[in-house]
Protein backbone atom coordinates (compact mmCIF):
# COMPACT_ATOMS: atom_id res chain seq x y z
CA UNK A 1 -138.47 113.26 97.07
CA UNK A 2 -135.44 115.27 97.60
CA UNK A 3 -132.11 114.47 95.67
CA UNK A 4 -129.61 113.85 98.30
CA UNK A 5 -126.86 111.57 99.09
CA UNK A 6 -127.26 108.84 101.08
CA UNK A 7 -125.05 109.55 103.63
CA UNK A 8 -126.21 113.62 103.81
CA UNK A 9 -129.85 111.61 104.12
CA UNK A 10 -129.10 109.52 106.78
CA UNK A 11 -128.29 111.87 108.70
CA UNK A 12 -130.81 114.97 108.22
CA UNK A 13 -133.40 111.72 108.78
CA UNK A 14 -132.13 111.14 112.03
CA UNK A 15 -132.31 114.61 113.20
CA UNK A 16 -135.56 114.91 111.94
CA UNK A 17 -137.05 111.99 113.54
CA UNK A 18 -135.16 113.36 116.70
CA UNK A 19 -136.70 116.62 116.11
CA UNK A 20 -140.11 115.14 115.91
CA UNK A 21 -139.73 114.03 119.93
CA UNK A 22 -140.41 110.06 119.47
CA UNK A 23 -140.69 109.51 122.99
CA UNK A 24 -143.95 111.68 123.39
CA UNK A 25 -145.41 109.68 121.03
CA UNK A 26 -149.07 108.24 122.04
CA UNK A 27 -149.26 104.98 124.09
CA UNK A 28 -150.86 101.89 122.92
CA UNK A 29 -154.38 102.75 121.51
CA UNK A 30 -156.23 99.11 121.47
CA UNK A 31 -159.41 100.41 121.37
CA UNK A 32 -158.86 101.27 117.51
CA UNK A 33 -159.87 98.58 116.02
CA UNK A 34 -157.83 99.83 112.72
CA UNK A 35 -154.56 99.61 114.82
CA UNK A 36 -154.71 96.26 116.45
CA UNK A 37 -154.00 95.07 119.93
CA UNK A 38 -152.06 92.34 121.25
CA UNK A 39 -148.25 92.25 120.95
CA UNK A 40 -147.61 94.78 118.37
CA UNK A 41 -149.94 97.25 120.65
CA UNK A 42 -147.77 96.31 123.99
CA UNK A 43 -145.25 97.83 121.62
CA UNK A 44 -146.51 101.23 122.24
CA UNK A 45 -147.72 102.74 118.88
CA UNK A 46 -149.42 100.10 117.54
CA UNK A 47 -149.01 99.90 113.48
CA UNK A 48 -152.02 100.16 111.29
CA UNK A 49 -153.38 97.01 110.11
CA UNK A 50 -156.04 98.25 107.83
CA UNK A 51 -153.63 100.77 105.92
CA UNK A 52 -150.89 97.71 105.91
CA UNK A 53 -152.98 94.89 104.63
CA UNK A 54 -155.00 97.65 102.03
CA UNK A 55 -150.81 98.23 100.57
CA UNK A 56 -150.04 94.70 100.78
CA UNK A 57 -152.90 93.20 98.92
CA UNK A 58 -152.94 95.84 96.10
CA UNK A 59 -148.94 94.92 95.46
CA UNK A 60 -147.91 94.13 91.99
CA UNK A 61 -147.93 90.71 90.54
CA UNK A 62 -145.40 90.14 87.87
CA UNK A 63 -145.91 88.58 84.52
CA UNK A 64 -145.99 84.76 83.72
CA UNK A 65 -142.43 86.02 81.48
CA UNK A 66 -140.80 87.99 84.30
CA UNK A 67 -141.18 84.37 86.29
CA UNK A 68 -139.72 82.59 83.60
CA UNK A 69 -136.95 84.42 82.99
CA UNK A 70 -135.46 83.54 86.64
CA UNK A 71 -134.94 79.92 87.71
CA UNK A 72 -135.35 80.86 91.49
CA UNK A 73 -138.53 82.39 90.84
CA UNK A 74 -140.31 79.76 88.54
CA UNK A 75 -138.95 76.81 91.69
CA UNK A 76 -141.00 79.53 93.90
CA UNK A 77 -144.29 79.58 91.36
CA UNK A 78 -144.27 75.99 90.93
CA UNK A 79 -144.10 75.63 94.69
CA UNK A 80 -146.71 77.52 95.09
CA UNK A 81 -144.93 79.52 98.36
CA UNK A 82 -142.24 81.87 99.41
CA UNK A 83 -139.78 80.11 102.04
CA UNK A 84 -138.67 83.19 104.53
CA UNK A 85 -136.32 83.17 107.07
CA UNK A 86 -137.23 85.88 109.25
CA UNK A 87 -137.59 87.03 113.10
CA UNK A 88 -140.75 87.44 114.91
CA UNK A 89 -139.39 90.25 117.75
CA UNK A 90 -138.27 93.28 115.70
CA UNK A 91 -140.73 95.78 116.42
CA UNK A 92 -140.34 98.01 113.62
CA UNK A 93 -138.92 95.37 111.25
CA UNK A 94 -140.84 92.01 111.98
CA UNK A 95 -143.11 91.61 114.99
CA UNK A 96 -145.40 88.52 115.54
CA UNK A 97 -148.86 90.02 116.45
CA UNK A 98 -150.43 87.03 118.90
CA UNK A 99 -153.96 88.22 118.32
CA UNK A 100 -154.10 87.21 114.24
CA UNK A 101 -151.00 85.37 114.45
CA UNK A 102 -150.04 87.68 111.39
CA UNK A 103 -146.16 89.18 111.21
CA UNK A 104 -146.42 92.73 110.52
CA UNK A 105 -143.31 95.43 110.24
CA UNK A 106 -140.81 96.82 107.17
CA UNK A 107 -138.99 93.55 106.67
CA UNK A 108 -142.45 91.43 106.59
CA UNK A 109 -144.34 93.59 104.26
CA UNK A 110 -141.16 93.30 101.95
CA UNK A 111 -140.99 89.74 101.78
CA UNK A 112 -145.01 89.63 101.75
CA UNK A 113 -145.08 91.85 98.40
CA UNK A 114 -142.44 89.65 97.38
CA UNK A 115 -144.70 86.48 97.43
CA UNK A 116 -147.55 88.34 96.08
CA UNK A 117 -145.16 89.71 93.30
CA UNK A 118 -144.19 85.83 92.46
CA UNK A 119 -147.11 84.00 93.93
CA UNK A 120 -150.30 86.38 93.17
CA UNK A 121 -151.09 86.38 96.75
CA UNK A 122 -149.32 87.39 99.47
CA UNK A 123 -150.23 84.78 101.79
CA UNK A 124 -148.52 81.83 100.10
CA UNK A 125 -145.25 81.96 102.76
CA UNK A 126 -143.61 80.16 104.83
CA UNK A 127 -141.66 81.57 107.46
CA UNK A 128 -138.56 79.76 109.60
CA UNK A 129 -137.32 81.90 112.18
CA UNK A 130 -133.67 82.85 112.03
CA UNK A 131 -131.20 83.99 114.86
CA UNK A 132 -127.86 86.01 113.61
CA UNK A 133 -126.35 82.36 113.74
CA UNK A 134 -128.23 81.19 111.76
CA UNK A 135 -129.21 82.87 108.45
CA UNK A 136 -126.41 81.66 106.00
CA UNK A 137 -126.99 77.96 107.11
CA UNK A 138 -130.64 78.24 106.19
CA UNK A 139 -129.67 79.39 102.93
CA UNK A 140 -126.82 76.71 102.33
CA UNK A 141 -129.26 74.00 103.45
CA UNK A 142 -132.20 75.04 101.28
CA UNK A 143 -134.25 75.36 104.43
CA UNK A 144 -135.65 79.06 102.82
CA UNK A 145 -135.38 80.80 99.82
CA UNK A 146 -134.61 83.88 101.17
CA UNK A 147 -134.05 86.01 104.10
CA UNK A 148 -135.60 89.22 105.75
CA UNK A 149 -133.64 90.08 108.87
CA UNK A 150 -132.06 93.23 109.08
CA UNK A 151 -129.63 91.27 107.39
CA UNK A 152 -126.20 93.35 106.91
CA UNK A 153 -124.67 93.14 104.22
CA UNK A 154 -121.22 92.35 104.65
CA UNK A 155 -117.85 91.28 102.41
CA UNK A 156 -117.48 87.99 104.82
CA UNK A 157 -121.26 86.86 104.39
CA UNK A 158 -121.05 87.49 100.52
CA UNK A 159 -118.57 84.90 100.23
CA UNK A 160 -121.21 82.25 101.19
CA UNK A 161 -124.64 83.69 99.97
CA UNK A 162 -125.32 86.33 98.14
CA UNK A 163 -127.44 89.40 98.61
CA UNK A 164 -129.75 91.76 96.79
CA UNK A 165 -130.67 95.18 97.63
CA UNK A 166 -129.49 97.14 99.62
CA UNK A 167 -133.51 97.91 100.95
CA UNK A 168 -132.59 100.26 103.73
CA UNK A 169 -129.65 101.54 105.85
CA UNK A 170 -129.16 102.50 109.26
CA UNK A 171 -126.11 104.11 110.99
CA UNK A 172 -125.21 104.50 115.04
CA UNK A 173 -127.26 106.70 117.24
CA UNK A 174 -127.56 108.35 120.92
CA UNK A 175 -130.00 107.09 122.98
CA UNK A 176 -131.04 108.76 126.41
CA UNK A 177 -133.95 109.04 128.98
CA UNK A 178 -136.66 110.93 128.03
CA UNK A 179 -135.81 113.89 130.54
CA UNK A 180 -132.11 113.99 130.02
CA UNK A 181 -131.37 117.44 128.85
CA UNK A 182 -127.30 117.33 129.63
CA UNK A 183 -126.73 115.05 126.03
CA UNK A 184 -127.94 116.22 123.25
CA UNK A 185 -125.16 115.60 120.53
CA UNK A 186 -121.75 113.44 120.24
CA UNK A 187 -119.76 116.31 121.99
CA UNK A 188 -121.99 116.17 125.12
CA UNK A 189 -120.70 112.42 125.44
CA UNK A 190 -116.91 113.84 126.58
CA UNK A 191 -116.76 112.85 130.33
CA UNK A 192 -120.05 111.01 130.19
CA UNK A 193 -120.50 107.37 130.75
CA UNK A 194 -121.93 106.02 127.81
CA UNK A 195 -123.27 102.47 127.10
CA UNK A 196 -122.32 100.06 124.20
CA UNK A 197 -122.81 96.77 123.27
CA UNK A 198 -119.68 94.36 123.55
CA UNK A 199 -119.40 92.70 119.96
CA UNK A 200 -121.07 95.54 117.75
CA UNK A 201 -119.07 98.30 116.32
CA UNK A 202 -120.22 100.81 119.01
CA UNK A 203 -117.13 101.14 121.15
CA UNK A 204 -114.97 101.57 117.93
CA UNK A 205 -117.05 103.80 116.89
CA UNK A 206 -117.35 106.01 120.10
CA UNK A 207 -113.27 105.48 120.55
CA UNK A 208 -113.14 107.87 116.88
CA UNK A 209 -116.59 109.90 117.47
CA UNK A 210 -116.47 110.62 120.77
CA UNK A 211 -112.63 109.54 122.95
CA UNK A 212 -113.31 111.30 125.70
CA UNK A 213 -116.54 108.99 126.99
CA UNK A 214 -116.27 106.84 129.19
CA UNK A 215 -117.23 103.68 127.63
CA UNK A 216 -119.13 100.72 129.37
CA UNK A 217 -119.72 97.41 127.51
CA UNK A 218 -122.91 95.34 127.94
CA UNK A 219 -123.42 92.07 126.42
CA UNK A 220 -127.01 92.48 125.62
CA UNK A 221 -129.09 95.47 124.56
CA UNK A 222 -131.49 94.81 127.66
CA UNK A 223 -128.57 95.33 129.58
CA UNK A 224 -127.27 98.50 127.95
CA UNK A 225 -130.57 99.69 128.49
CA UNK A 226 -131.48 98.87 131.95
CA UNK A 227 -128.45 100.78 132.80
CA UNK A 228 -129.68 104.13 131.09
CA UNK A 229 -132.67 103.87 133.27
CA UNK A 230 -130.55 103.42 136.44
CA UNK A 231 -128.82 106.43 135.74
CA UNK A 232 -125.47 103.92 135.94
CA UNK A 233 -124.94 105.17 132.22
CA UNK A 234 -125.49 108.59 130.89
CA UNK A 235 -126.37 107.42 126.98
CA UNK A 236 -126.46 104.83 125.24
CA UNK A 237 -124.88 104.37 121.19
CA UNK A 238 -126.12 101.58 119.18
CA UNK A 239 -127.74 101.08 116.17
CA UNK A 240 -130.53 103.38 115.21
CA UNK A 241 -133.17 101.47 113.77
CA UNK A 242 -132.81 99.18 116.84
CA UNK A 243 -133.02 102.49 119.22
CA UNK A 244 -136.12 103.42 116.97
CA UNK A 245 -137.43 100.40 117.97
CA UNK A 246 -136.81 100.59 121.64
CA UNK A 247 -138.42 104.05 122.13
CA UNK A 248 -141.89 102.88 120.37
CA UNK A 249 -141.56 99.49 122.15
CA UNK A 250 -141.13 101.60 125.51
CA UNK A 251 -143.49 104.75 125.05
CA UNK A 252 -142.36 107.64 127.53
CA UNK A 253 -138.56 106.17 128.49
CA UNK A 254 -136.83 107.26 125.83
CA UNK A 255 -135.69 109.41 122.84
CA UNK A 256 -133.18 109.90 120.67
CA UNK A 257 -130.45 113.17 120.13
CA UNK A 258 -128.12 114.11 117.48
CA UNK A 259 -127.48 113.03 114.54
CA UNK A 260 -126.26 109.58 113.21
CA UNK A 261 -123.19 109.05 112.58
CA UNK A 262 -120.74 106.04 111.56
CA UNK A 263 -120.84 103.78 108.47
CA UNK A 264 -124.16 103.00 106.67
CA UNK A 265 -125.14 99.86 107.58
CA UNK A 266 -126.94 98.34 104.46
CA UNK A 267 -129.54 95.69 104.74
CA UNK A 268 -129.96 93.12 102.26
CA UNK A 269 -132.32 90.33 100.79
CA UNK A 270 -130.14 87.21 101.43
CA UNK A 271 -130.49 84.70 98.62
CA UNK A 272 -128.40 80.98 97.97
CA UNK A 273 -124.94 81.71 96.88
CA UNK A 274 -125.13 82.36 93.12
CA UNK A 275 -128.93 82.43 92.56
CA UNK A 276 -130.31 84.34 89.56
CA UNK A 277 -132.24 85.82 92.52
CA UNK A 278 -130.59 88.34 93.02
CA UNK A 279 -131.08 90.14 89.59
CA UNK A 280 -134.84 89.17 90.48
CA UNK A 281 -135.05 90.52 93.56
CA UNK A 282 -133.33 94.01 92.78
CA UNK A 283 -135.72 94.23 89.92
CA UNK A 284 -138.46 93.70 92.57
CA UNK A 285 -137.31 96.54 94.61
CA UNK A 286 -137.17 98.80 91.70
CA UNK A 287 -140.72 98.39 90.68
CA UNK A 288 -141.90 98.58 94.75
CA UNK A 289 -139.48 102.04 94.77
CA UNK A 290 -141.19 103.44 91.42
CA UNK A 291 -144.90 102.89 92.09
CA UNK A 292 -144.29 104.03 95.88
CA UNK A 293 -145.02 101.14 97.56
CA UNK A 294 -141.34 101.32 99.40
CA UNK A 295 -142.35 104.38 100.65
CA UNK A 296 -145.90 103.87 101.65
CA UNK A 297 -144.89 100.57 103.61
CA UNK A 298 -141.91 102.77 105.16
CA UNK A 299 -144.72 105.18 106.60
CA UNK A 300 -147.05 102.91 107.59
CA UNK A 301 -144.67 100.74 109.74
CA UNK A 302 -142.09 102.84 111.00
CA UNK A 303 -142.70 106.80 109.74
CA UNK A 304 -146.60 106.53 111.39
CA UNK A 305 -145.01 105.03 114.60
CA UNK A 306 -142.00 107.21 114.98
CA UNK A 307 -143.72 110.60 114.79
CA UNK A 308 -142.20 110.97 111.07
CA UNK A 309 -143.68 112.14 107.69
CA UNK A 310 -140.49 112.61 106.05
CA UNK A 311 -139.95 109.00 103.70
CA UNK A 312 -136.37 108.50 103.08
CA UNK A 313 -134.86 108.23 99.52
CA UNK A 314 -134.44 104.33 99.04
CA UNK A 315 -130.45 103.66 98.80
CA UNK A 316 -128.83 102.67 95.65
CA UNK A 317 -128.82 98.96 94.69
CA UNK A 318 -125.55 97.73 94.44
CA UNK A 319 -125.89 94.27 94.25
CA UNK A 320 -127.11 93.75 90.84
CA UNK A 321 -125.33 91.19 88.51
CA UNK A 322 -127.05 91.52 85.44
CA UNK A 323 -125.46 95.24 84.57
């Protein structure tokens, strides 16, 4: 893989993936029966189930010391399951397939190669579904023992759980209709009406990338987006992997221009306040990173999907406690 920064990354990913035209990628293909049907095919590139089960099922299993040596993971092994709090609607992160009843995306073959890495088998979870709301009280209650959810990490949530990772960043990106040709880069936005969520970062961010849009808040990203496709909005900023997500959700509508921009936003494993976890966890992601299975799941559910071959370098872990 090549040695860059993660910043320099981020953004030669994005204009690669832009590069690679997601929008024209293939509608859903149910008739394979190696991609699946049901909701993750109504998604528009359905993932590959085969390929995804083959990675999770040959994941590594630690050793009966590496479980001893952690107190949250010997409570998991003696439990005999993996508590997750996760979502169920994140189409490139964590989408509920209603034809197995099987979660499939980044996030859900983490945490599943996390239960096969404590449990030996990668079946032995339970998942409680989490809202933005409500993922620190499910930690603080013992309701889960950890948490998959594009979960930022952040200096305010740190002071009530903790965190391991980060697993994967994401910055802002431009989002148009597939046959806009006026925007193709943060310049083009100057006189434009652009679309941004009230409540996320994007309208401070487009107030230093881009001051001269003119800048519409939406409450929800439904809303954001229904107003691209009116033609009410020119573009649309938000965050890229949820933009990713839209334009393989909605085959044909959409693609996306330019290159990120903004802060990295790093996504974490959230764990209980204090838990040895943590240590564990990173540790996990280091051996998934080294044998390539971080990679290899990044393909399957979002590089195959997305039109991209080009697997990003895993960011730095900076949550480790153990030195």
């Amino acid at each position: 893989m090549p040695n860059l920064d993660r910043r320099s990354f981020l953004a030669a990913f994005g204009s690669a993936l832009a590069a690679a035209g997601l929008a024209g990628c293939s509608s859903d293909d149910s008739s394979n029966g190696t991609n699946g049907s049901g909701s993750d095919a109504a998604a528009g590139v359905s993932i590959d189930k085969a390929a995804y089960d083959q990675l999770i099922q040959s994941g590594p299993v630690a050793s009966d010391d590496t479980i001893a040596a952690s107190e949250w993971a010997s409570k998991i092994k003696k439990n005999g399951k993996l508590r997750v709090g996760c979502t169920r609607t994140s189409t490139l992160f964590s989408l509920l397939d209603d034809t197995d009843n099987k979660v499939y995306g980044f996030d859900a073959g983490l945490y599943q190669l996390l239960a096969r890495y404590i449990t030996g088998s990668q079946d032995n979870v339970e998942l409680v579904q989490v809202t933005s709301d409500t993922r620190e009280s499910v930690l603080q209650n013992d309701q889960v023992d950890v948490v998959f959810a594009t979960y930022t990490i952040t200096d305010a949530r740190q002071e009530v759980i903790s965190f391991a990772g980060p697993y994967y960043t994401s910055q802002y990106s431009i989002l148009v209709t597939e046959g806009n040709t006026e925007v193709t880069s943060l310049a083009d936005l100057a006189g434009k009406n652009v679309a941004a969520q009230s409540g996320s970062t994007g309208p401070q961010l487009l107030e230093e990338y881009a001051p001269e849009a003119d800048v519409q808040e939406f409450s929800t990203d439904e809303e954001a987006r229904a107003a691209l496709e009116q033609g009410r909005v020119d573009a649309y900023v938000f965050d890229d992997s949820m933009n990713r997500g839209s334009i393989v959700k909605n085959p044909g509508k959409y693609k996306v221009v330019g290159e990120v921009f903004g802060p990295i936003d790093p996504y974490g494993i959230g764990l209980p306040k204090g838990s040895d976890g943590v240590d564990f966890c990173d540790d996990f992601l280091v051996v998934i990173e080294d044998n390539g299975d971080w990679g290899k799941l990044w393909q399957i559910t979002i590089g195959d999907r997305t039109g991209s071959t080009d697997v990003p370098v895993p960011p730095e872990i900076t949550t480790r406690t153990n030195g």
